[in-house]
Protein backbone atom coordinates (compact mmCIF):
# COMPACT_ATOMS: atom_id res chain seq x y z
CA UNK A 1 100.36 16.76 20.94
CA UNK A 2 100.71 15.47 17.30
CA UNK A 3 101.54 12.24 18.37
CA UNK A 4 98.48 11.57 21.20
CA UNK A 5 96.36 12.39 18.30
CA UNK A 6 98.46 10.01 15.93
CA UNK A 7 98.62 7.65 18.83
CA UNK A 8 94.30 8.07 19.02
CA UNK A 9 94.40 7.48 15.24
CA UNK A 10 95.93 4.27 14.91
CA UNK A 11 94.80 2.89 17.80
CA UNK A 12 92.77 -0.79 17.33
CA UNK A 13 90.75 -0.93 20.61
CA UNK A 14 89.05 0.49 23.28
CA UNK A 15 92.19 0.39 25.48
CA UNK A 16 94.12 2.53 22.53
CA UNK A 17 91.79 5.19 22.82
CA UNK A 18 91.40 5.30 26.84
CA UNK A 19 95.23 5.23 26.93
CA UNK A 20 95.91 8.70 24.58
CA UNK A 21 92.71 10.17 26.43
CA UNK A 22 94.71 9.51 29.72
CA UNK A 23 97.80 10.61 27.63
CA UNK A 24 96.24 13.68 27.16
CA UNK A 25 95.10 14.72 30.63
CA UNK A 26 97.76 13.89 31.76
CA UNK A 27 99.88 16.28 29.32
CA UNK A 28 97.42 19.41 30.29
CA UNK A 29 96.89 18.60 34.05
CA UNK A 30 97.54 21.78 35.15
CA UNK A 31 99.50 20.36 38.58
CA UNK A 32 101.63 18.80 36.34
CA UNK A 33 102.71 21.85 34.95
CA UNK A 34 106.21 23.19 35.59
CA UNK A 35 105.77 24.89 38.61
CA UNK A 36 109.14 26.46 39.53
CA UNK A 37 109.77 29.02 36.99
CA UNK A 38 109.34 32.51 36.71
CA UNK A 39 106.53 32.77 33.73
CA UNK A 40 104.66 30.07 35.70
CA UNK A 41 104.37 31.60 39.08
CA UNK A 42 103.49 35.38 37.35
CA UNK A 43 100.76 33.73 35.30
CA UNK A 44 99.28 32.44 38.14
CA UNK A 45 99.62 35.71 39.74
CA UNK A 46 98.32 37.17 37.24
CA UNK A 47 95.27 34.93 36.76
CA UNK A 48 94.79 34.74 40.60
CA UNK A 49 94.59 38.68 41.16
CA UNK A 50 92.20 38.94 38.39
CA UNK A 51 89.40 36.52 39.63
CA UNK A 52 90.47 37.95 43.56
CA UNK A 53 89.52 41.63 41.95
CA UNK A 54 86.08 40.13 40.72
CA UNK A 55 85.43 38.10 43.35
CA UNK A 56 85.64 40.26 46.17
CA UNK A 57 84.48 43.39 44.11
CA UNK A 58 80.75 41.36 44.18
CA UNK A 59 81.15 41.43 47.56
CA UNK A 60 82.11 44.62 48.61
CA UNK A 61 85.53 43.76 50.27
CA UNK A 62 89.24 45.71 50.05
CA UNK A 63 91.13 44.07 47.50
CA UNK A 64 94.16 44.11 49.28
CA UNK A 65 92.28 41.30 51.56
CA UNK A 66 91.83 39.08 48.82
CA UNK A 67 94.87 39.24 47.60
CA UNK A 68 96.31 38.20 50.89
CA UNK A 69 94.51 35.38 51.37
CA UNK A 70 94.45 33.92 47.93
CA UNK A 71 98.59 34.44 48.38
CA UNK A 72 98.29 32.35 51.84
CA UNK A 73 96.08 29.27 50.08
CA UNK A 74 98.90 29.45 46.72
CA UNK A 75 102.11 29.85 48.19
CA UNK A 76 105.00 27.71 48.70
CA UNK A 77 104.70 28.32 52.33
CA UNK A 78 100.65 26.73 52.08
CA UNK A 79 100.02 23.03 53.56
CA UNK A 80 97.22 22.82 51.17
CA UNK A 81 98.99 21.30 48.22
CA UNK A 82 100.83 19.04 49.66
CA UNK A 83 98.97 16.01 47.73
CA UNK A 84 99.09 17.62 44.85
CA UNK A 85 102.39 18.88 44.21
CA UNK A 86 106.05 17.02 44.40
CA UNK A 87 108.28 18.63 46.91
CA UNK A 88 111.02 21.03 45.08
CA UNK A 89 114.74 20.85 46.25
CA UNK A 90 114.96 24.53 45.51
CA UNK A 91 112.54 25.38 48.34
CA UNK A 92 113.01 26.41 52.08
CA UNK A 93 112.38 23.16 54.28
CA UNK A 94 110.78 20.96 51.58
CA UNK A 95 108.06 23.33 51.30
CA UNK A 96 105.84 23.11 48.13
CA UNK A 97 103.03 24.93 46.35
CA UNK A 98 101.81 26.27 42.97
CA UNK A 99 104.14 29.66 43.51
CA UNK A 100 107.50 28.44 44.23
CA UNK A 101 110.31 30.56 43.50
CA UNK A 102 110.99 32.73 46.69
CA UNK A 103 113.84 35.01 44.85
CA UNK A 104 110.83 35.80 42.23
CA UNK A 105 108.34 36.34 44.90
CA UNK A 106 110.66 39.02 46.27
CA UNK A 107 111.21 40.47 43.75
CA UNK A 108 107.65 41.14 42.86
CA UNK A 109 107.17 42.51 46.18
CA UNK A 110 109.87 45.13 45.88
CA UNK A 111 108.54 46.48 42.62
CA UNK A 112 105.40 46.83 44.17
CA UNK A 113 106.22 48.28 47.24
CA UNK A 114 107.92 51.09 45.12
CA UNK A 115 104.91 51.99 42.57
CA UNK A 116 102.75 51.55 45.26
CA UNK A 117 104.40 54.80 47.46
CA UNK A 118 105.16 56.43 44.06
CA UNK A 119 101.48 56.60 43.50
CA UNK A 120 100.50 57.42 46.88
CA UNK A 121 103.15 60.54 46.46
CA UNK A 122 101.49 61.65 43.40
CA UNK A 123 98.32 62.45 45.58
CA UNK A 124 100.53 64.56 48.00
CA UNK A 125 102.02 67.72 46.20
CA UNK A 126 103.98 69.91 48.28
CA UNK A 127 101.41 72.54 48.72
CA UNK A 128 99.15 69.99 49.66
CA UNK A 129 101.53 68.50 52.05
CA UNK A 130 102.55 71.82 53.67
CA UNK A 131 98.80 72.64 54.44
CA UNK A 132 98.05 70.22 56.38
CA UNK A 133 96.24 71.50 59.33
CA UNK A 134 97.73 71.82 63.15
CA UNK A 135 94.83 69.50 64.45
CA UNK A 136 95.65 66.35 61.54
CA UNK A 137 99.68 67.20 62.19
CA UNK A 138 98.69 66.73 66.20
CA UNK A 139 95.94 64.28 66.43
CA UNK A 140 97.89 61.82 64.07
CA UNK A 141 101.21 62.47 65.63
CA UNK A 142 99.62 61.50 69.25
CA UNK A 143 97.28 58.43 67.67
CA UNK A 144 100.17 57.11 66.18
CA UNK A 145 103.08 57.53 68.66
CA UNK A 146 100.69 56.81 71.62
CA UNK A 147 99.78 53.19 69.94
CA UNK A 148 103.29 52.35 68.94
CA UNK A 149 104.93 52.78 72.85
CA UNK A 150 101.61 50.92 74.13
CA UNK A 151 101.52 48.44 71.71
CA UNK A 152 105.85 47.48 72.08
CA UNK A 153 104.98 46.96 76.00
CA UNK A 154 102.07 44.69 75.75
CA UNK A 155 104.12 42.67 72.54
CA UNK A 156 106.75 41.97 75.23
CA UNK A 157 104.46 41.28 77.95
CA UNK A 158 102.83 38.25 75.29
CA UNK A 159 106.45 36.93 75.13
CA UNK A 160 107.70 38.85 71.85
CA UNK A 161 111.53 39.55 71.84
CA UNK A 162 112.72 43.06 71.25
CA UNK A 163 112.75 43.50 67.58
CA UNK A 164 109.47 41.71 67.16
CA UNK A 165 107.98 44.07 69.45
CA UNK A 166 109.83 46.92 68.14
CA UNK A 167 108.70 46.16 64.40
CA UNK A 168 105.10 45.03 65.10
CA UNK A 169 104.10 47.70 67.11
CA UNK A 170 105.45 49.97 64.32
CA UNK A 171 103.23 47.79 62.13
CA UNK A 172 99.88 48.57 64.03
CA UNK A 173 100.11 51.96 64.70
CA UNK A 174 99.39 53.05 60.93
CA UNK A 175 95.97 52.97 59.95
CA UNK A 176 94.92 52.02 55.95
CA UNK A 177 94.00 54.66 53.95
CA UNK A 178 93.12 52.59 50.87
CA UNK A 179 90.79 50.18 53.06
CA UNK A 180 89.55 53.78 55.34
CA UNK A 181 89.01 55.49 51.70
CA UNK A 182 87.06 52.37 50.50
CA UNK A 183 84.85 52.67 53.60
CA UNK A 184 84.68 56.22 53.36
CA UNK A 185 83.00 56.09 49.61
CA UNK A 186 80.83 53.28 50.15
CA UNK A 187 79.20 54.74 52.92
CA UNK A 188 78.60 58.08 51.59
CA UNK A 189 80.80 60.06 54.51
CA UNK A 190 83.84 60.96 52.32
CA UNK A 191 82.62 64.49 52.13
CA UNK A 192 82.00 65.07 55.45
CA UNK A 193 84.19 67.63 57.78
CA UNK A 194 84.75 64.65 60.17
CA UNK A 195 86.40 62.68 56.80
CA UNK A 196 88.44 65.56 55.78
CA UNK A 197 90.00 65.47 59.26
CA UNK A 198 90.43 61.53 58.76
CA UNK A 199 92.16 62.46 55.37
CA UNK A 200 94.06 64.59 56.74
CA UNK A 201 95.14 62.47 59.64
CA UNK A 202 95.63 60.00 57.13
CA UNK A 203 98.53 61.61 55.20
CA UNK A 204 100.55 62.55 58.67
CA UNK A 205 100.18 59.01 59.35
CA UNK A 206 101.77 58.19 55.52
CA UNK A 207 104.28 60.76 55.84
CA UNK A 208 105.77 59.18 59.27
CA UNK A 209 105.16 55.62 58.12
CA UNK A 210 107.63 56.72 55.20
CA UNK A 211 110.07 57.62 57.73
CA UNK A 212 110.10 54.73 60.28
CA UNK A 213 109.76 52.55 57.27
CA UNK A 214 113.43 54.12 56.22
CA UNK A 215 114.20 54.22 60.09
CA UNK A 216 113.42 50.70 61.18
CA UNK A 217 115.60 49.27 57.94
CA UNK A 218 118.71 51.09 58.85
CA UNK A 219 117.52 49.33 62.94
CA UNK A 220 118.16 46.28 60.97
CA UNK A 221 120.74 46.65 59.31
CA UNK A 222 122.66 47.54 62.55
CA UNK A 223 120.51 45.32 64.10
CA UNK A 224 120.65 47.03 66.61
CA UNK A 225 118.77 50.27 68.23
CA UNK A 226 122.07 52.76 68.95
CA UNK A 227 121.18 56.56 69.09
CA UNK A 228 123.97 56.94 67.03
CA UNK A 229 122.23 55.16 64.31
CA UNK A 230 119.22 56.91 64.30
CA UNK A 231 120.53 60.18 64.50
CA UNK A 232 122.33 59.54 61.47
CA UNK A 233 119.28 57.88 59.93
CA UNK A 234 116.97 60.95 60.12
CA UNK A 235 120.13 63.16 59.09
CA UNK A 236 120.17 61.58 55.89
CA UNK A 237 116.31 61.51 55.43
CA UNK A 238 116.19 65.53 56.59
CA UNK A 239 118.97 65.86 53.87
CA UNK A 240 117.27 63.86 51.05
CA UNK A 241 113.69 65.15 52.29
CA UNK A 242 115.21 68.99 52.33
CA UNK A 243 117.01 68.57 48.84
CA UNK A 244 113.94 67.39 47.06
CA UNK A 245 111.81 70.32 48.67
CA UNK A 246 114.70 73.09 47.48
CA UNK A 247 116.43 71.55 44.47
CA UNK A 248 114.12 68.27 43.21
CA UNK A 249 111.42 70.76 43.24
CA UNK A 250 112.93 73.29 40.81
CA UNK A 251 114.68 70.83 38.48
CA UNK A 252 112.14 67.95 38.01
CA UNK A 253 108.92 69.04 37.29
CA UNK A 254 110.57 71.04 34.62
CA UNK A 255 111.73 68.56 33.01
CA UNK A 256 108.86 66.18 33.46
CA UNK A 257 106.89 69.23 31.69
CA UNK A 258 109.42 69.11 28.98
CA UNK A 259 109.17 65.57 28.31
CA UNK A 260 105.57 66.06 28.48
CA UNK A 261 105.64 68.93 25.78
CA UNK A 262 106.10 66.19 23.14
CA UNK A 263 102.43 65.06 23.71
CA UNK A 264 103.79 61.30 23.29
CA UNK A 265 101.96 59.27 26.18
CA UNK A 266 105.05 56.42 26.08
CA UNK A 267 107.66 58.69 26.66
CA UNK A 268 106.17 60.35 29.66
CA UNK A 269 105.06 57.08 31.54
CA UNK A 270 108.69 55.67 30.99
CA UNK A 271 110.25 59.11 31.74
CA UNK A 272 108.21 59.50 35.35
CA UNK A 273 109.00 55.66 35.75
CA UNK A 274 112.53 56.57 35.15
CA UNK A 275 112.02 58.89 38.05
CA UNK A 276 110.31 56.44 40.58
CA UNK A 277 113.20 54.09 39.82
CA UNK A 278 115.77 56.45 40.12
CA UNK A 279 114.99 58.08 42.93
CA UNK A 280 114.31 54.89 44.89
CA UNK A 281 117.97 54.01 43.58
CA UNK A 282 119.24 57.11 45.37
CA UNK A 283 117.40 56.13 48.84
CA UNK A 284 119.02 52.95 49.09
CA UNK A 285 122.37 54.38 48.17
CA UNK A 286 122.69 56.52 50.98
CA UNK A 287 121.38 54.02 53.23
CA UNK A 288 117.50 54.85 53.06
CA UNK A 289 114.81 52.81 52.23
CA UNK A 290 113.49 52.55 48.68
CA UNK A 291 110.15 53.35 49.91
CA UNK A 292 111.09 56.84 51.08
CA UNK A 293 112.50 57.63 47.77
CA UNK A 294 109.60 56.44 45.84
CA UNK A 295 107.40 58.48 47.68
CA UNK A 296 109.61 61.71 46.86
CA UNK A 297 109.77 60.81 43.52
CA UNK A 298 105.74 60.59 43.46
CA UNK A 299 105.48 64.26 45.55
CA UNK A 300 107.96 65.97 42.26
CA UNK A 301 105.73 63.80 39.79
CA UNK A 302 102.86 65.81 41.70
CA UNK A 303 104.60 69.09 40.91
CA UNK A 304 104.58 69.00 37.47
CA UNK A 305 101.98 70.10 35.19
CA UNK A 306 100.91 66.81 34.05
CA UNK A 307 100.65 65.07 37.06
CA UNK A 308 97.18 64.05 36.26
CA UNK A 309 98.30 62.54 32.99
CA UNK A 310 101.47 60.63 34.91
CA UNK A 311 99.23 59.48 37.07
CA UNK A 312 96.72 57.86 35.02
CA UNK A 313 99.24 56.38 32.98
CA UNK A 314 101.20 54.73 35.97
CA UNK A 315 98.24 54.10 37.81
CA UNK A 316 97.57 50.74 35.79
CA UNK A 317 101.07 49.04 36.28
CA UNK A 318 100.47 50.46 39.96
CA UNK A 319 97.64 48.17 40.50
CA UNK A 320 99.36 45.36 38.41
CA UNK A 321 102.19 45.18 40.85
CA UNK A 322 100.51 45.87 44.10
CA UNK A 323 97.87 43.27 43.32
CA UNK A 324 101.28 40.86 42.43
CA UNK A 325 103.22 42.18 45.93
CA UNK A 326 99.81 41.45 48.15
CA UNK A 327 99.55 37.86 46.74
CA UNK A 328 103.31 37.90 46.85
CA UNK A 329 103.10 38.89 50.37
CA UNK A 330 100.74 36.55 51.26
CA UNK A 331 102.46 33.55 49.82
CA UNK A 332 105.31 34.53 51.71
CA UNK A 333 103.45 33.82 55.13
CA UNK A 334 103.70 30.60 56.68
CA UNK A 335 99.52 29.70 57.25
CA UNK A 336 100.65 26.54 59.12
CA UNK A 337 102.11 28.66 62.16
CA UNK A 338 98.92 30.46 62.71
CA UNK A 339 97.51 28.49 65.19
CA UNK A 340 100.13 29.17 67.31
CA UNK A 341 99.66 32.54 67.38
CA UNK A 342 95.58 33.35 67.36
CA UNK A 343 95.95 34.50 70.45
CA UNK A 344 98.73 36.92 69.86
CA UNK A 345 97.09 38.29 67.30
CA UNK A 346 93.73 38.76 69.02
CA UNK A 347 95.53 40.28 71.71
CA UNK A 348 97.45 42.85 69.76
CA UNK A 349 94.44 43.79 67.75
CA UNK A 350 91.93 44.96 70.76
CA UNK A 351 95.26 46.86 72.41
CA UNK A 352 96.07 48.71 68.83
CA UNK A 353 92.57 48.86 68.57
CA UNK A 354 91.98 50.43 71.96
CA UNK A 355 94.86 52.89 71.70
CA UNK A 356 94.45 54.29 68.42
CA UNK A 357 91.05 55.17 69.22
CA UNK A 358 91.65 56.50 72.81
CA UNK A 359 94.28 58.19 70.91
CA UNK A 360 92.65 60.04 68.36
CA UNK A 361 90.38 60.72 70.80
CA UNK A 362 92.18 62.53 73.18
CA UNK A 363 94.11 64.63 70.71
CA UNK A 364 90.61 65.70 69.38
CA UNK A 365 89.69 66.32 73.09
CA UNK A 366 92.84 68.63 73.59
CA UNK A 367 92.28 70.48 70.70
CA UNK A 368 88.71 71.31 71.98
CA UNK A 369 87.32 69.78 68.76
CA UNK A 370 83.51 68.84 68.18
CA UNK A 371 82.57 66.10 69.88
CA UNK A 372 80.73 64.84 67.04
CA UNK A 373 83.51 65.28 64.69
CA UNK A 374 86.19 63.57 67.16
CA UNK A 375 83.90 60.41 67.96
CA UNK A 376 83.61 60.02 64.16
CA UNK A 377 87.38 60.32 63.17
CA UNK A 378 88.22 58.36 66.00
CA UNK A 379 86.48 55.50 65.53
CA UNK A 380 87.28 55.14 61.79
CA UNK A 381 90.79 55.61 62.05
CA UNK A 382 90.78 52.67 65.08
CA UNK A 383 90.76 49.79 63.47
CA UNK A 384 91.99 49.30 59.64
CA UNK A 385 95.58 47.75 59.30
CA UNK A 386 97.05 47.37 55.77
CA UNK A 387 99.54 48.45 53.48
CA UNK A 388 101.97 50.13 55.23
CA UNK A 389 101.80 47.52 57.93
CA UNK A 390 102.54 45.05 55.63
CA UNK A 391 105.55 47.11 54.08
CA UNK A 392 106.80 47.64 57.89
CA UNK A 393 107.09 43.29 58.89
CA UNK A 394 108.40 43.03 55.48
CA UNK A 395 111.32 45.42 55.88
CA UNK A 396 112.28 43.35 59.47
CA UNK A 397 111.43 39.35 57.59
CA UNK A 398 114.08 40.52 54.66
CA UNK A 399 116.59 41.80 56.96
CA UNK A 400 116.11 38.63 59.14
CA UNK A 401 115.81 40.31 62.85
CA UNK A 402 112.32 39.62 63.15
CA UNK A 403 110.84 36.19 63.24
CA UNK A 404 109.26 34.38 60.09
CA UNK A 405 105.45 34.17 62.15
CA UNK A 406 105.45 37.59 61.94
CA UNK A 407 104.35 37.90 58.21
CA UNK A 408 101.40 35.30 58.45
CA UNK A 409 100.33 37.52 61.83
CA UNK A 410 100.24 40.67 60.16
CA UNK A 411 98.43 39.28 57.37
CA UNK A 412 95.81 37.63 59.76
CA UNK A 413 95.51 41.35 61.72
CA UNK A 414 95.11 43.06 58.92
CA UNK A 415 92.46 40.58 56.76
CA UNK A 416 90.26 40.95 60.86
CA UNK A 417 90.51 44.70 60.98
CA UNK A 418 89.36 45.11 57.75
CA UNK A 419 86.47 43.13 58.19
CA UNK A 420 85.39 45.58 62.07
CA UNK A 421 86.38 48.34 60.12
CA UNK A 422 82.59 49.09 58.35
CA UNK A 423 81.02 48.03 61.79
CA UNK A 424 83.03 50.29 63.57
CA UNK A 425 81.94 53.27 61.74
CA UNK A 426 78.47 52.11 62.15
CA UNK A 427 79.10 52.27 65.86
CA UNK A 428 80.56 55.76 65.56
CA UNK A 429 76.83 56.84 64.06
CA UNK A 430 74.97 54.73 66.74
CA UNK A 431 77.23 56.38 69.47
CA UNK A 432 77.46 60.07 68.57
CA UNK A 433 74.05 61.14 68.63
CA UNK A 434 73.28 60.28 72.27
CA UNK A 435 77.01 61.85 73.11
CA UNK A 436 75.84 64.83 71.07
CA UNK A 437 72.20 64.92 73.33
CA UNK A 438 74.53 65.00 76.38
């Protein structure tokens, strides 16, 4: 920098100057900048998920949305650079774009996959877990199970192999509860009794994703589907899931308390991190998913006296990482397949669609439940596709038994479902009351 300015200094004519102004440019141009390193692709992260959160906070849309599609315009996987930026011989297939290092991307994604079900078990304690009523255990169970067998049959019938099928329709049977929450608040319901059911609902839904996330990655592994292997799979879980509930629970909030006694804010966020971490450690070393021990990890963290306090202080570097996995995610997706797969994806949303309300439905209807209240959960737990969705394709892309179109689907599905979800609550309330005068 000294020397443009040296170079601007000494220079005798017009020509002098215009070259050290180029100079300069040129030096600061920020597609010029090193764009394969670590710091690099974080900072832009970083910068990214911060005008995504204002951006789409003016305009009343989930976060998670954003995220995904600023990941899709950024990634190395994105077409729309290609002008800009020099291929790198470190990418996949010559592919280029402002994020580049796939190892890094990954990375990010796994961290955030793990705070993200640590926080979401800090909302579920035990008690609250065990009193969850027979109509959400019932209604959720038959929603979800019901769209996951429907949706597998009408993946193959599009032409998707078995795996696909197998992980996709896995994918679409779990509803968002951030984006349902969201919609929930803004539109004043989130008190109702129809939303408590939904809430409800919502954490049976959680609770299984948890456990076909773990399931599905062991499918993977084998890659196979053996009832061997999934017998052993939900062995292991039952053990992990029954040793938390008997001897985590005595042992950890204890300590947590302890550590918590010293009034020092530091040492408890890097003591409960120590127990996300650590418990996610001991998923994958007997073979689980690291998503299944996160969210144990979170439901002890709940136990504890200062749960409120480990929350809050985990909470930020929560929303630092997912906001890094979502754009992560979404530069991960290959935008340039899409138009291959429109279709597919249009498809596979009105059948999901269709089910999961029919589902809902029905298990309302069985349960001789208000007709009001049904309609309403019904039609607000229909549509919304997210997080766990995401979490589910990922698990199948990493292991490499599902094909690479799968991630840029998902991402499409859930940015569309998102978008019917507020207009599909606003159906609900046009609906019910001439149901109601029947």
């Amino acid at each position: 920098m000294q020397n443009i300015f040296l170079q601007l200094g000494t220079g005798n004519g017009e020509s002098s100057i215009e070259d050290g102004v180029w100079n300069l440019v040129d030096k600061i141009n920020p597609l010029q900048m090193p764009h394969d390193t670590f710091v690099t692709d974080l900072a832009v992260i970083m910068i990214l998920a911060g005008i995504v959160t204002l951006a789409f906070f003016k305009i009343r849309q989930p976060l998670i949305i954003g995220y995904l599609f600023a990941g899709m315009l950024i990634g190395p996987l994105s077409p729309l650079w290609t002008s800009f930026l020099p291929e790198s011989g470190s990418e996949p297939s010559g592919s280029i774009g402002i994020l580049s290092d796939i190892a890094a991307l990954n990375v990010f994604a796994e961290i955030g996959v793990i705070l993200l079900l640590f926080v979401i078990g800090i909302e579920f304690p035990f008690a609250k877990i065990r009193s969850i009523g027979k109509v959400a255990i019932l209604v959720g169970s038959l929603g979800l199970f019901l769209t996951l067998i429907v949706v597998f049959y009408a993946s193959t019938l599009l032409g998707l192999g078995f795996m696909d099928s197998l992980f996709i329709s896995a994918a679409l049977s779990i509803s968002s509860t951030a984006i349902i929450v969201k919609v929930l608040e803004e539109t004043g319901k989130i008190k109702k009794e129809s939303s408590i059911l939904v809430l409800g609902i919502l954490i049976v839904e959680d609770v299984i994703a948890v456990i076909l996330i773990a399931s599905l990655e062991s499918i993977a592994l084998a890659g196979t589907v053996s009832i061997e292997g999934a017998v052993a799979v939900v062995v292991v879980a039952t053990i992990l899931i029954v040793g938390t509930f008997t001897i985590g629970i005595r042992t950890v909030p204890k300590l947590i308390d302890k550590v918590a006694s010293a009034e020092n804010r530091e040492i408890l966020l890097l003591s409960v991190l120590g127990v996300c971490f650590g418990y996610a450690l001991l998923a994958n070393i007997v073979g689980l998913s690291v998503a299944i021990g996160a969210f144990l990890a979170g439901v002890l963290v709940a136990e504890s006296k200062s749960a409120e306090v480990s929350k809050i202080l985990s909470s930020p570097i929560k929303d630092m990482f997912v906001a890094i996995f979502f754009v992560s995610v979404g530069a991960l997706m290959d935008v340039s397949q899409l138009e291959n797969y429109i279709f597919i994806a249009i498809a596979l949303i009105a059948v999901a669609l269709g089910m999961k309300l029919g589902g809902n439905l029905l298990g309302n209807i069985m349960l001789r439940q208000p007709k009001p209240k049904s309609l309403r959960s019904a039609f607000t737990l229909a549509a919304p596709r997210g997080e766990f969705s995401i979490v589910i394709v990922k698990v199948g892309v990493d292991a490499g038994v599902v094909s690479a179109f799968l991630f840029p689907l998902i991402g499409i599905i859930a940015i569309i479902t998102a978008f019917i979800t507020p207009f599909l609550v606003k159906a609900g309330d046009f609906i019910i009351p001439k149901f109601t005068r029947q």
